[in-house]
Protein backbone atom coordinates (compact mmCIF):
# COMPACT_ATOMS: atom_id res chain seq x y z
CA UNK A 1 34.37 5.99 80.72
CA UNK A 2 36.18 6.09 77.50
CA UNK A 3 33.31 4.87 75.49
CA UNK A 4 31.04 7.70 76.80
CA UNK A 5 33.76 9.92 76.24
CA UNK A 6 34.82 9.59 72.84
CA UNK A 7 31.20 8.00 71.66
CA UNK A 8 32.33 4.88 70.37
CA UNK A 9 34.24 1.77 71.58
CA UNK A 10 38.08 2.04 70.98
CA UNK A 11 38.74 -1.45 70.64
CA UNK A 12 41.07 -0.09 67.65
CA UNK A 13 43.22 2.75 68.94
CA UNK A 14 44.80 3.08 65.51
CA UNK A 15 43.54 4.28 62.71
CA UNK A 16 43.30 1.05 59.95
CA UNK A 17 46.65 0.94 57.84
CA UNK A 18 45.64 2.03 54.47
CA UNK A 19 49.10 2.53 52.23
CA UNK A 20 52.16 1.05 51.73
CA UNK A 21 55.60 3.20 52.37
CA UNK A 22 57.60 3.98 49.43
CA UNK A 23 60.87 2.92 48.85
CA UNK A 24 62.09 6.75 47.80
CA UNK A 25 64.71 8.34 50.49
CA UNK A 26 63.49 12.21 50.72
CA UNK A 27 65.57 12.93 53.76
CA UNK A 28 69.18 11.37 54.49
CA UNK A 29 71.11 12.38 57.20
CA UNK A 30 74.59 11.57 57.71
CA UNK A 31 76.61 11.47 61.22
CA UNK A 32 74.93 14.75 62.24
CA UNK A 33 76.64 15.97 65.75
CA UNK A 34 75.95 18.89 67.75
CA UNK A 35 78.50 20.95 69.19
CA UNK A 36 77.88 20.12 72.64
CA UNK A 37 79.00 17.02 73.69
CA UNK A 38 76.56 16.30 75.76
CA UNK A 39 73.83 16.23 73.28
CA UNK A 40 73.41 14.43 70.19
CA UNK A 41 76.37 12.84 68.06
CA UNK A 42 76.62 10.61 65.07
CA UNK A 43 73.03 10.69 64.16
CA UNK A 44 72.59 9.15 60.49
CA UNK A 45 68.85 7.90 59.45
CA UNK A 46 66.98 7.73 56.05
CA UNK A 47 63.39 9.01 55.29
CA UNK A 48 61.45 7.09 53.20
CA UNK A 49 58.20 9.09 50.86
CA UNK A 50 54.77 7.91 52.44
CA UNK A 51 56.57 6.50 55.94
CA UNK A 52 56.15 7.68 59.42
CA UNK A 53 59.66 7.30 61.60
CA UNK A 54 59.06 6.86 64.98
CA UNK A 55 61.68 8.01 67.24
CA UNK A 56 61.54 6.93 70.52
CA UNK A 57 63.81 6.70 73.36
CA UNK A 58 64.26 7.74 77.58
CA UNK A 59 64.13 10.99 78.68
CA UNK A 60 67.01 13.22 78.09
CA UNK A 61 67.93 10.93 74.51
CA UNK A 62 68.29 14.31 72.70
CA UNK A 63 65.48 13.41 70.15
CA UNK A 64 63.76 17.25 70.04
CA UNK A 65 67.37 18.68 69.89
CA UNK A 66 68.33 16.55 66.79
CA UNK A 67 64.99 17.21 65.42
CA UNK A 68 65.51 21.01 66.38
CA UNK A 69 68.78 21.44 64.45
CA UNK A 70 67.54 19.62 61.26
CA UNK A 71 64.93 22.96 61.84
CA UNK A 72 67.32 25.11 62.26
CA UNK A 73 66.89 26.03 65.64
CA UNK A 74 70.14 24.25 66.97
CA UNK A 75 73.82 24.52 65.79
CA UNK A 76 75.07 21.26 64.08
CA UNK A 77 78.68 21.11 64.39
CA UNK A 78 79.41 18.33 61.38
CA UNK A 79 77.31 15.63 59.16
CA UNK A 80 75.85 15.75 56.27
CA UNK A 81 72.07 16.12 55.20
CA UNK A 82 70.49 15.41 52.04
CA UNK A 83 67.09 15.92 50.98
CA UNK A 84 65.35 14.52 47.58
CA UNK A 85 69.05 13.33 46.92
CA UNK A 86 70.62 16.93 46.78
CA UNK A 87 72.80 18.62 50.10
CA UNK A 88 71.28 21.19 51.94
CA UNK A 89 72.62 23.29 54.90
CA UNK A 90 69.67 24.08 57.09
CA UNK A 91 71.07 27.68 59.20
CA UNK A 92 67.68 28.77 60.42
CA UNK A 93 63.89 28.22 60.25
CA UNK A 94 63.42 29.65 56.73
CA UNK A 95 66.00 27.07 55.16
CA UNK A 96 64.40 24.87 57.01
CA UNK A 97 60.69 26.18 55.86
CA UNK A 98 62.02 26.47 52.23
CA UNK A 99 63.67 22.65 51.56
CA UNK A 100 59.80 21.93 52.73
CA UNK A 101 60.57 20.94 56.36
CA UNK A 102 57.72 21.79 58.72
CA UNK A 103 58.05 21.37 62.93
CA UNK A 104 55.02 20.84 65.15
CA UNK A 105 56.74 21.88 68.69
CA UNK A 106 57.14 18.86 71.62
CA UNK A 107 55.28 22.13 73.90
CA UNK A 108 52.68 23.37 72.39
CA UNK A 109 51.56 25.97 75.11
CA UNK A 110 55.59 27.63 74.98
CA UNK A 111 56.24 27.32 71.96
CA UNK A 112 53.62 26.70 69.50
CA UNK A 113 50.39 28.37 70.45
CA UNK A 114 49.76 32.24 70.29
CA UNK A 115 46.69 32.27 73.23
CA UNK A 116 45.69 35.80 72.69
CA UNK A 117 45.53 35.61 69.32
CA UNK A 118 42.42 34.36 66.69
CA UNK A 119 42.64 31.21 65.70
CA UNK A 120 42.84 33.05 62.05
CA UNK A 121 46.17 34.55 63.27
CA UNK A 122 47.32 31.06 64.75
CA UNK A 123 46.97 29.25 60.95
CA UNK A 124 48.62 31.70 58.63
CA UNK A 125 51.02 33.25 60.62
CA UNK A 126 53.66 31.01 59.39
CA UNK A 127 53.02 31.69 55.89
CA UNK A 128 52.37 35.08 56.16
CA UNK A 129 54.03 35.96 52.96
CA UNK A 130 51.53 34.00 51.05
CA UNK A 131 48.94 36.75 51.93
CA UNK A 132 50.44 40.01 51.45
CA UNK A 133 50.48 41.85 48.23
CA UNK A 134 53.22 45.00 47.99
CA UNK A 135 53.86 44.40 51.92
CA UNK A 136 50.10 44.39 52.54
CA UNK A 137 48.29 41.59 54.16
CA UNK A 138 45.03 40.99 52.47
CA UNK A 139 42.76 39.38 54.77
CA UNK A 140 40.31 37.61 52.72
CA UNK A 141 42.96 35.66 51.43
CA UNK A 142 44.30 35.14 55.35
CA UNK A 143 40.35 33.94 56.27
CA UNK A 144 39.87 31.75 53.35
CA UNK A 145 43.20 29.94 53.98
CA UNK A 146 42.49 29.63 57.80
CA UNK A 147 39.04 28.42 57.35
CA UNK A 148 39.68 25.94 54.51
CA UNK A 149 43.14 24.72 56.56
CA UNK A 150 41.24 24.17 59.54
CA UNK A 151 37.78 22.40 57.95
CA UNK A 152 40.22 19.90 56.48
CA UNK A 153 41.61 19.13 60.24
CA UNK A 154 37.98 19.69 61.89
CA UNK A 155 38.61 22.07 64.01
CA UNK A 156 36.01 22.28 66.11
CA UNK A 157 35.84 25.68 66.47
CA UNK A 158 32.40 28.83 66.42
CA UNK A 159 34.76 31.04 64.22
CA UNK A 160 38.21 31.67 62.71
CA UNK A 161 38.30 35.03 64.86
CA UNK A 162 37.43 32.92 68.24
CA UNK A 163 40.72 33.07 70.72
CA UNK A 164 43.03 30.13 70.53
CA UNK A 165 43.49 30.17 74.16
CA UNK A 166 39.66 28.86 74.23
CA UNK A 167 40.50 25.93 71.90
CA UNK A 168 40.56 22.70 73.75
CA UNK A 169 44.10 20.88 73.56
CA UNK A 170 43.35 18.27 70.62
CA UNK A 171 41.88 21.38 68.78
CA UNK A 172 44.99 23.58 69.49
CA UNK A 173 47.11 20.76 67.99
CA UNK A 174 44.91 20.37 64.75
CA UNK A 175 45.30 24.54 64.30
CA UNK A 176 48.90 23.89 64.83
CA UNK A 177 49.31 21.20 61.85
CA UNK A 178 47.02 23.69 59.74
CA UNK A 179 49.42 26.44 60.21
CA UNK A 180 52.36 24.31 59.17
CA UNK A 181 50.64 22.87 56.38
CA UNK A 182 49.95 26.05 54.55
CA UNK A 183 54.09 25.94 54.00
CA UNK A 184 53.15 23.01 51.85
CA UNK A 185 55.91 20.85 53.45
CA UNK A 186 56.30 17.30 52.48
CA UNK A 187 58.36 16.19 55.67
CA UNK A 188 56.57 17.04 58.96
CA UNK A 189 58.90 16.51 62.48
CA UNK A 190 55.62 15.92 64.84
CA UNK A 191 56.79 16.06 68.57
CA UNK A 192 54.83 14.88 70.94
CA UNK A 193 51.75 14.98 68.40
CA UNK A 194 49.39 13.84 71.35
CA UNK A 195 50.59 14.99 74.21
CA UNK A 196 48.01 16.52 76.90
CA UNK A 197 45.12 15.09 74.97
CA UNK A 198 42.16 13.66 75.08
CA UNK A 199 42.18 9.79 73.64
CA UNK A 200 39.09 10.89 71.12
CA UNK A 201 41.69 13.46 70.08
CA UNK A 202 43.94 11.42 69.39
CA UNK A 203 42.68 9.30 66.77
CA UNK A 204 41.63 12.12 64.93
CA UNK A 205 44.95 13.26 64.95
CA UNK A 206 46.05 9.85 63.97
CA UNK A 207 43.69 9.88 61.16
CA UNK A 208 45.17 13.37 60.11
CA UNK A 209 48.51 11.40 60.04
CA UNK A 210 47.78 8.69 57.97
CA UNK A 211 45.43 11.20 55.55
CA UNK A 212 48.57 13.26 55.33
CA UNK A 213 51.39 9.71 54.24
CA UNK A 214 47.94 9.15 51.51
CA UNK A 215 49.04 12.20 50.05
CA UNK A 216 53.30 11.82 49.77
CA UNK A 217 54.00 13.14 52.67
CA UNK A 218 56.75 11.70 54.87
CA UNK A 219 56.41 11.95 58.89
CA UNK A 220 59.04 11.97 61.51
CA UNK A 221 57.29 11.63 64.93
CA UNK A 222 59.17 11.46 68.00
CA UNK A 223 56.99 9.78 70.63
CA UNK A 224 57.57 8.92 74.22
CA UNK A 225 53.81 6.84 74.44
CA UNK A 226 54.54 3.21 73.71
CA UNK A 227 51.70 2.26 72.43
CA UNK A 228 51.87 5.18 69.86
CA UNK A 229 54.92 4.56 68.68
CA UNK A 230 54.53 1.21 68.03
CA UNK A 231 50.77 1.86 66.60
CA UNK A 232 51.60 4.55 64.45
CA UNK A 233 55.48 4.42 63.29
CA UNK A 234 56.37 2.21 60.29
CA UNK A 235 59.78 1.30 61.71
CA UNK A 236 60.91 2.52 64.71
CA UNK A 237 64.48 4.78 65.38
CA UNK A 238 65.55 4.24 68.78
CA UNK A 239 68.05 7.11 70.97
CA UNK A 240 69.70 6.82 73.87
CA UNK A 241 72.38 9.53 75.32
CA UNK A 242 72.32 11.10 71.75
CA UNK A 243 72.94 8.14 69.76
CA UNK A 244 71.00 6.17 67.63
CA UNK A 245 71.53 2.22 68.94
CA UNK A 246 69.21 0.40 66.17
CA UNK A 247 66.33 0.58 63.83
CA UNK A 248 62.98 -1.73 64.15
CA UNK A 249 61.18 -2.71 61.71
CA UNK A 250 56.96 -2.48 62.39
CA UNK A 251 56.75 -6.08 62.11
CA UNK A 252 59.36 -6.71 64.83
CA UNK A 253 58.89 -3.67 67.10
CA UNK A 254 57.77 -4.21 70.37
CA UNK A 255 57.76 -2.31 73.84
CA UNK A 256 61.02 -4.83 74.95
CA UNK A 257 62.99 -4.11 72.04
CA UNK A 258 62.48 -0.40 72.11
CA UNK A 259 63.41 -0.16 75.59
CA UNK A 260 66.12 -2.81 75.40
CA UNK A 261 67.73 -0.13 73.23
CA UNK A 262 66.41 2.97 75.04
CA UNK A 263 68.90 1.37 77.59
CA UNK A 264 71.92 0.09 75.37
CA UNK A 265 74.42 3.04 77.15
CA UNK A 266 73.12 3.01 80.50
C-alpha cells in the first residue's frame, strides 16, 4: 500500500546522511526555568552549526513550552541564553525573529496555517516588512518571493493565489517552512515537522531538512515518532517532567534508551 502510495519502495525511510555536524555552538542555553513550576526548569543544551537536536520525551515533558519561550512566546523566569557566543534576551517573537530564530508550530491547523488565505499570503506574511516600500506592500516583490520560496520546497500547488485551506497536509507544512525561511533564520525549532502526514510527505520534508543543515543551518526538532527521532536527529535531548535527564549520541541512541530516560522521574 505504501509502495503504490508514495511510488517507490521505502526500504530507506531516511533521507541518506550527506554532511558532517560542525563543532561550532550557535545556540547555548543555560539553566533556563519557567515561572511555573510545573513546567520546565533547569534546561541547559548546546546547538551545534549543521546539527539537528532531537528532543524527544512523554507527553506532558514541556518540550513545545521550552521551545516556545526561547521564541518568545513564554515567560522565562531565570537562565541564561547565548547565541553565536554573545547573550541575548528573547521578550517576544521579533527578538526572537531578529537573533535569526525561526518556529514551525507543533499545530499547524491552530496555529500555523491561515486557511482562508492564498498560499501567497501564507509565505510572506512573516516577513512582511521585506515587501513594503514607504508602508506600501508591493506585490510583485510578495509573488516572486512566494513563488521562488515555495518551488524550492515543491509545493505542489496550481498557483500562489490558490487557498491554503486546499493544500494537502505535507504541502501546508512545506508553505509553512517557506514562510519562515524568508526571515533567513539559521536555527529552525521544527515541532512536530511530520505530524498528520502522509509517509511520501515525509521524506520530502526530511530531504528539506537535511538540504537546509547542507547550507549552515542548525535544526532543533522536537519529535514524539521514534523512528524519526532516531532517523533524523544527530544526538538526541531527552525531557521528562521539564527536565532534561541525558543526551544520546546518534551512534548510541536507541528507542530503550530514549524511553529509559523519558521515564527517569516517573
Amino acid at each position: 500500500i505504501i509502495n503504490r502510495m508514495v511510488g517507490r519502495d521505502m526500504t530507506n525511510r531516511f533521507p541518506p546522511k550527506a554532511y558532517k555536524p560542525g563543532k561550532e555552538v550557535v545556540l547555548k542555553v543555560d539553566d533556563l526555568c519557567s515561572p511555573l513550576p510545573k513546567s520546565f526548569q533547569h534546561v541547559s543544551f548546546e546547538l551545534h552549526k549543521g546539527e539537528i537536536l532531537g528532543i524527544g520525551g512523554l507527553v506532558g515533558a514541556q518540550r513545545t513550552e521550552m521551545v516556545e519561550a526561547l521564541f518568545g512566546l513564554r515567560a522565562i523566569a531565570s537562565g541564561h541564553v547565548e547565541k553565536d557566543g554573545k547573550p541575548f534576551k528573547v521578550k517576544s517573537v521579533r527578538d526572537a525573529k531578529a537573533h535569526g530564530l525561526a518556529l514551525l508550530t507543533e499545530e499547524r491547523r491552530q496555529s500555523g496555517v491561515f486557511g482562508i488565505l492564498s498560499i501567497e499570503d501564507n509565505t510572506v506574511i512573516a516577513a512582511q516588512k521585506s515587501f513594503a516600500k514607504h508602508g506600501v506592500l508591493q506585490e510583485s516583490k510578495r509573488f516572486k518571493a512566494a513563488t521562488e520560496s515555495n518551488e524550492s520546497m515543491h509545493t505542489k500547488t496550481p498557483s500562489m493565489k490558490e487557498l491554503m485551506q486546499n493544500l494537502s497536509g505535507g504541502n501546508q507544512q512545506k508553505v509553512l517552512i517557506a514562510r519562515w525561511l524568508l526571515t533567513h533564520p539559521d536555527i529552525l525549532i521544527l515541532d512536530e515537522p511530520t505530524r498528520g502526514i502522509d509517509v511520501g510527505a515525509k521524506y520530502e520534508i526530511y530531504t528539506i531538512m537535511h538540504d537546509l543543515i547542507k547550507e549552515g543551518k542548525s535544526i532543533i526538532m522536537i519529535s514524539s515518532e521514534m523512528p524519526e527521532l532516531l532517523g533524523m536527529a544527530d544526538r538526541v535531548m531527552v525531557m521528562c517532567e521539564g527536565r532534561v535527564t541525558g543526551f544520546l549520541d546518534r551512534g548510541e541512541a536507541d528507542s530503550v534508551g530514549v524511553m529509559r530516560l523519558a521515564t527517569k522521574f516517573m
